[in-house]
C-alpha atoms as a PDB file:
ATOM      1  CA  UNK A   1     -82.831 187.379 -91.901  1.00  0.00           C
ATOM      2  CA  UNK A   2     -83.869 190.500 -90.587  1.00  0.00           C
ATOM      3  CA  UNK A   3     -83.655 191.653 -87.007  1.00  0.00           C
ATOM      4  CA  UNK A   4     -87.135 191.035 -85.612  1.00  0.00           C
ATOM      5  CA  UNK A   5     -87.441 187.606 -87.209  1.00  0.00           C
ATOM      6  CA  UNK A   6     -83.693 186.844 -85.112  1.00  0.00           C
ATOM      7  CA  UNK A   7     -85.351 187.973 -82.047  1.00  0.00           C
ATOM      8  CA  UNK A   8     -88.923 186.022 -82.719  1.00  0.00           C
ATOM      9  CA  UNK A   9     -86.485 182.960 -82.982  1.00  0.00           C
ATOM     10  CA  UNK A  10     -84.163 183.649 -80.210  1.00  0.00           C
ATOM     11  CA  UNK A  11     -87.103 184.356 -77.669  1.00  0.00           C
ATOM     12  CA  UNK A  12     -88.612 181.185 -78.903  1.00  0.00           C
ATOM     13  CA  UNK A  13     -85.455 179.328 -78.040  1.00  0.00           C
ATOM     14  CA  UNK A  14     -84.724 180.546 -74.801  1.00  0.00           C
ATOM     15  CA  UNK A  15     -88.488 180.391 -73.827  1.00  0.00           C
ATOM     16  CA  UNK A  16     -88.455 176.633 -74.776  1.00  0.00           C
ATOM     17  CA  UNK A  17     -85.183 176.131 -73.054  1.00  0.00           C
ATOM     18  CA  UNK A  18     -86.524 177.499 -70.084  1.00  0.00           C
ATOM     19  CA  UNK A  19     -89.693 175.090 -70.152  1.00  0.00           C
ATOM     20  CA  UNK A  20     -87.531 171.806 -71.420  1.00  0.00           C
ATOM     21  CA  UNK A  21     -85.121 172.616 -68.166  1.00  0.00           C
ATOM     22  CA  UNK A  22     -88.068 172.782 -65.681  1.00  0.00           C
ATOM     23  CA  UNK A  23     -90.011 170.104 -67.554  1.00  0.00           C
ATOM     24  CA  UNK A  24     -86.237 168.097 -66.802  1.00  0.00           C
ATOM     25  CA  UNK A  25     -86.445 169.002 -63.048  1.00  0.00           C
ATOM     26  CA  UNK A  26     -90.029 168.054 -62.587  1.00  0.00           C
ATOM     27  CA  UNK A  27     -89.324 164.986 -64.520  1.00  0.00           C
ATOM     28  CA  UNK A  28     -86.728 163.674 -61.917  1.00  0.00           C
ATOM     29  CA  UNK A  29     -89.171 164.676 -58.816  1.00  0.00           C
ATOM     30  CA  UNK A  30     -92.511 162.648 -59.920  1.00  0.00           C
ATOM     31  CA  UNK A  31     -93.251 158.949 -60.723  1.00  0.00           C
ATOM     32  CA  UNK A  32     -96.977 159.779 -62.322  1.00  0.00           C
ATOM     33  CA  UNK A  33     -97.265 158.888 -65.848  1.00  0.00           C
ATOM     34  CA  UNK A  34     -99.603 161.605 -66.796  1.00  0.00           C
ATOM     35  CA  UNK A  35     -97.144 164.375 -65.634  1.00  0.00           C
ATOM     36  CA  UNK A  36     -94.013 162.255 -67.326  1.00  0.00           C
ATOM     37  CA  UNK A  37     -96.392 162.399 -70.754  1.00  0.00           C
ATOM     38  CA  UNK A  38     -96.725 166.529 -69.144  1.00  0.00           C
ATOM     39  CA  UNK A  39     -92.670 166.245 -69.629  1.00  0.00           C
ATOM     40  CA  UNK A  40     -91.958 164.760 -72.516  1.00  0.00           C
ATOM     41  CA  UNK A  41     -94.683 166.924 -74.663  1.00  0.00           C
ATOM     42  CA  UNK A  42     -92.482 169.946 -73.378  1.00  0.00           C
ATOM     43  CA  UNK A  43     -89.354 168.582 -74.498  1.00  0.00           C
ATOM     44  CA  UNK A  44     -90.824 167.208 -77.476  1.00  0.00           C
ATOM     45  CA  UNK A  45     -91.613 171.165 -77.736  1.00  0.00           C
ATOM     46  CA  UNK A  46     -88.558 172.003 -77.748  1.00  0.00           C
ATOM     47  CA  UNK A  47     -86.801 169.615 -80.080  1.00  0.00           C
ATOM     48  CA  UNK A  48     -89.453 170.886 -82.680  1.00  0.00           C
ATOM     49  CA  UNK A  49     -88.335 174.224 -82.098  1.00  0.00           C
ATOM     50  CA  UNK A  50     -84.388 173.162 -82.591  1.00  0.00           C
ATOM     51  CA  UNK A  51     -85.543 171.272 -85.736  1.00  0.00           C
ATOM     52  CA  UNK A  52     -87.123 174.304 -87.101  1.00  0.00           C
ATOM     53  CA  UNK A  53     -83.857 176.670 -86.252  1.00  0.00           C
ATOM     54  CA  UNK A  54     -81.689 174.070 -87.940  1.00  0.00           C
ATOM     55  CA  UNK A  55     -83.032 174.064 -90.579  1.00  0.00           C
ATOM     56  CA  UNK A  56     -83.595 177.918 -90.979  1.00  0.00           C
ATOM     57  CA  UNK A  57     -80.119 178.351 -90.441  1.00  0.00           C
ATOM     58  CA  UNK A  58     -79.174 175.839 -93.089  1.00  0.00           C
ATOM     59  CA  UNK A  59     -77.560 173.615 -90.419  1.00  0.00           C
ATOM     60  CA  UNK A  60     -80.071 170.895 -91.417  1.00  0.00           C
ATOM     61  CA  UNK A  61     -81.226 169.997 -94.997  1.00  0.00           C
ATOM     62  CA  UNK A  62     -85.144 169.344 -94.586  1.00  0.00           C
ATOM     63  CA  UNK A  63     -85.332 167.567 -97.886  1.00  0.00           C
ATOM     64  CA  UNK A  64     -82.894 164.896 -96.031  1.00  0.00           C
ATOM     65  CA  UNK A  65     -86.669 164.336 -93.789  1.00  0.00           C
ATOM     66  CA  UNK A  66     -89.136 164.831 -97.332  1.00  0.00           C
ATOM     67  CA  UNK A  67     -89.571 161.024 -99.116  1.00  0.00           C
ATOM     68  CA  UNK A  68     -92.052 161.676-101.797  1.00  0.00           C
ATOM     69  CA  UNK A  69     -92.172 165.565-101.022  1.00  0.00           C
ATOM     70  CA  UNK A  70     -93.857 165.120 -97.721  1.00  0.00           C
ATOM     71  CA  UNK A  71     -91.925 167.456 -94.649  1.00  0.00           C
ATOM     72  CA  UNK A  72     -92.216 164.395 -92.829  1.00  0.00           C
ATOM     73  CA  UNK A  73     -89.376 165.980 -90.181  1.00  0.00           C
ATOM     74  CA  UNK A  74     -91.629 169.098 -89.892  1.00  0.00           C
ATOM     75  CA  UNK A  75     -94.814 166.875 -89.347  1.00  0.00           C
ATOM     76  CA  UNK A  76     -93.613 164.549 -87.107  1.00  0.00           C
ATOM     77  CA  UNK A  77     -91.761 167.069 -84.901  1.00  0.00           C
ATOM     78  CA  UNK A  78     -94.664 169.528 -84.912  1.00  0.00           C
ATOM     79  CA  UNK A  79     -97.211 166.988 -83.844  1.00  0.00           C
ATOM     80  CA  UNK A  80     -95.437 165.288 -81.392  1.00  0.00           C
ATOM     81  CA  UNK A  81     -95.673 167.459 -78.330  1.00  0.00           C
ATOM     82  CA  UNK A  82     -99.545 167.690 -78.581  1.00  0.00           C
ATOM     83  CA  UNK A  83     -99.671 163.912 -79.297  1.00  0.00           C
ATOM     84  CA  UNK A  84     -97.843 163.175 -75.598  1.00  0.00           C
ATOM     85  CA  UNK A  85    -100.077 165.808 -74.062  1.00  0.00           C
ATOM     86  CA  UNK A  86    -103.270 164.232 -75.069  1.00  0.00           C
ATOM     87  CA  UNK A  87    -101.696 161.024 -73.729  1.00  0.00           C
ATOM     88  CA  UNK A  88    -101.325 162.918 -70.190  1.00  0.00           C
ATOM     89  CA  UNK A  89    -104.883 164.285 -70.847  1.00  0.00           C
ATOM     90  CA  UNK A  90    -106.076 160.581 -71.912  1.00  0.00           C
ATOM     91  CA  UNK A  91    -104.446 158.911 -68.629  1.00  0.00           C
ATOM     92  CA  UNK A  92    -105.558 161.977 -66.543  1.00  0.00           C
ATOM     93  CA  UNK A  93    -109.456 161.636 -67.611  1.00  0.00           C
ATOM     94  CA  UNK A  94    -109.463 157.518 -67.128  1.00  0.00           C
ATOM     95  CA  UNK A  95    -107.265 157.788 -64.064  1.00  0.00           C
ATOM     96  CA  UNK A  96    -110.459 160.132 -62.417  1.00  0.00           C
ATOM     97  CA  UNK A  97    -112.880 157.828 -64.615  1.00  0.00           C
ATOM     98  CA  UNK A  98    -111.763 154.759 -62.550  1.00  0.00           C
ATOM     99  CA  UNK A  99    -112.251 155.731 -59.268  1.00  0.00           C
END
């Protein structure tokens, strides 16, 4: 691996860290389910980014995640965040619908 692909991933990490900590802290302050969707995207976020270092590193064998050839690890984690922000976006647009 050379050196700018180590700090690509590194800045990655600690960028996502930084979000999945605040996203934590926000997380125990609020009670709203669109912002606790807000959350759990981030974190989501992060996990995909984990997944993806794991198994760059070797640490994690993708093909463990593949039935029939399909990267279902690297679909389901890459999807996921923008799946539980279009939930907070969803609850968000029919909470202001409602009223």
């Amino acid at each position: 691996m050379n050196a700018g692909l180590t700090v690509y991933l590194v800045s990655r990490l600690l960028v996502a860290a930084t979000t999945a900590f605040l996203a934590i802290v926000l997380w125990s302050r609020t009670r709203d389910l669109a912002w606790m969707l807000i959350v759990i995207g981030a974190i989501a976020s992060y996990a995909d980014i984990l997944f993806d270092l794991l198994v760059r590193f070797g640490l994690l064998d993708e093909a463990r995640f593949s039935p029939f050839g399909l990267p279902l690890g690297r679909i389901v984690f890459s999807n996921l965040p923008y799946l539980f922000l279009s939930a907070a976006f969803l609850v968000m647009i029919l909470r202001k619908r409602v009223r």
